[in-house]
Every structure is written in structure tokens, then in C-alpha cells.
Protein backbone atom coordinates (compact mmCIF):
# COMPACT_ATOMS: atom_id res chain seq x y z
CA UNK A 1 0.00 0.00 0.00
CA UNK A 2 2.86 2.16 0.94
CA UNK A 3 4.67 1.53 -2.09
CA UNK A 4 2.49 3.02 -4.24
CA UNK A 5 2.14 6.57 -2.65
CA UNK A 6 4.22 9.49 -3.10
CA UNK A 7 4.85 11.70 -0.24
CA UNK A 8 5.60 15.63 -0.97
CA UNK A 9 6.05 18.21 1.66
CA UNK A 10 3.83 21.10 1.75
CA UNK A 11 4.77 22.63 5.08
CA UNK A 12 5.53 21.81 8.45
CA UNK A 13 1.88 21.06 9.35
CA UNK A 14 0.77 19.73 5.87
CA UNK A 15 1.52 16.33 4.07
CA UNK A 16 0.71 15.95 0.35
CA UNK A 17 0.29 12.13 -0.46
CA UNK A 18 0.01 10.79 -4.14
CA UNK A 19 -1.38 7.67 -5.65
CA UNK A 20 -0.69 5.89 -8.73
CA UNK A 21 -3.75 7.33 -10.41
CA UNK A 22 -2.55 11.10 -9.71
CA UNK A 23 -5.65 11.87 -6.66
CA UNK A 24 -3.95 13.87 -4.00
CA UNK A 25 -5.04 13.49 -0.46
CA UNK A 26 -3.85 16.54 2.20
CA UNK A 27 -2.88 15.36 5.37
CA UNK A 28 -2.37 17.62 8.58
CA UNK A 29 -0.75 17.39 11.49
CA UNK A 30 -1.34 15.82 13.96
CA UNK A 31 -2.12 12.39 11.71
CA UNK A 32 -1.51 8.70 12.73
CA UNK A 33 1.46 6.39 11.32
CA UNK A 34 2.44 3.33 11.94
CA UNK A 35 6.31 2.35 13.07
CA UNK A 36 7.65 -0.30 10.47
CA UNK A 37 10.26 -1.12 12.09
CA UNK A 38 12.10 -0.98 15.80
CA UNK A 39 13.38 2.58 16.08
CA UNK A 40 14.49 4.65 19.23
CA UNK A 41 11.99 4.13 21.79
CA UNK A 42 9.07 3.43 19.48
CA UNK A 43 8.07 -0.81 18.89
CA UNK A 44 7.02 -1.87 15.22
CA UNK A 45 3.32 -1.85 14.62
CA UNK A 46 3.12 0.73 16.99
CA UNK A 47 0.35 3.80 16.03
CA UNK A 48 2.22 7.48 16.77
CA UNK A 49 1.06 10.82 15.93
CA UNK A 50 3.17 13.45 13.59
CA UNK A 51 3.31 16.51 15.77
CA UNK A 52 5.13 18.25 12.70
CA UNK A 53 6.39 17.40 9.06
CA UNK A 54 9.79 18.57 8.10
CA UNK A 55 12.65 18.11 5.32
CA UNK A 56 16.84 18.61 6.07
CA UNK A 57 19.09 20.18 3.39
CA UNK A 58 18.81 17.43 1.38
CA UNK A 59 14.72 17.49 0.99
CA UNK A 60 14.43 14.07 2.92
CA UNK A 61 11.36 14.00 4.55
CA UNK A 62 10.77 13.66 8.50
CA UNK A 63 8.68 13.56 11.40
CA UNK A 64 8.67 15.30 14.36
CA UNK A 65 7.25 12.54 16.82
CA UNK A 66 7.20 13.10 20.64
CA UNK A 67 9.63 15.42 20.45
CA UNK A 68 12.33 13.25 18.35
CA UNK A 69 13.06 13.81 14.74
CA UNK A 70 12.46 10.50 12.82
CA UNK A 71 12.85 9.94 9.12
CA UNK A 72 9.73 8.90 7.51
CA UNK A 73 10.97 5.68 5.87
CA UNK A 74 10.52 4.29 9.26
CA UNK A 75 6.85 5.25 8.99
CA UNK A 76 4.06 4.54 6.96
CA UNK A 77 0.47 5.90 6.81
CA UNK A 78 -3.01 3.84 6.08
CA UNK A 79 -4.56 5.53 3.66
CA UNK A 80 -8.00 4.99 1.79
CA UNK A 81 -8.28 7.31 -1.44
């Protein structure tokens, strides 16, 4: 499901999301994701909310989660379109 979206930053409280068929959905902060993977102190399959999006100098997208920067490959949002 993951694979086929495209994630764009908008702003810091606004997530643009893509599918294969070009419809755009808007997403704002806070939303839900899910942790893929073990990461810091947050289990896999664990639901967390996106306080804020952000991007570094190299326009790779991240999460501000509980405080803690997290990229957002570790991440990934259920999404109906």
C-alpha cells in the first residue's frame, strides 16, 4: 500500500500524499502512522502521531514525533483514497 504513494512536503503542518492514479489526499498534522520497524523508543506496529512534518538540506522527509526527529521511511500511513 505504501509503495504506491508518493509523499511531498507542503509545510511543516501539511503532508501531500500521491497515488498511482494522480488523486492527491492533504494530510495535517497531527495524523496517525504506523512504526515499520524498531526505532528509538518506538516498537514496530506501533500507532504514533506526527506533531510536525519537516525536510533537512537534502529534501528528505521527516517527522517530528514526541519530540524526536524520525525519518519517515521508518513510517508509513493507512490511507483509503
Amino acid at each position: 500500500m505504501q509503495d504506491n504513494l508518493t509523499y511531498k512536503y507542503y509545510n511543516s503542518n501539511t503532508l501531500l500524499l500521491i497515488n498511482s492514479k494522480g488523486l492527491v489526499k492533504e494530510l495535517h498534522t497531527p495524523f496517525r502512522v504506523i512504526c515499520s520497524n524498531d526505532i528509538s523508543n518506538i516498537p514496530r506496529n506501533t500507532y504514533v502521531y506526527v506533531e510536525e512534518v519537516l525536510t533537512n538540506s537534502k529534501q528528505e522527509l521527516l517527522y517530528l514525533i514526541n519530540g524526536i526527529v524520525y525519518p519517515y521511511k521508518h513510517f508509513y500511513i493507512r490511507i483509503k483514497f
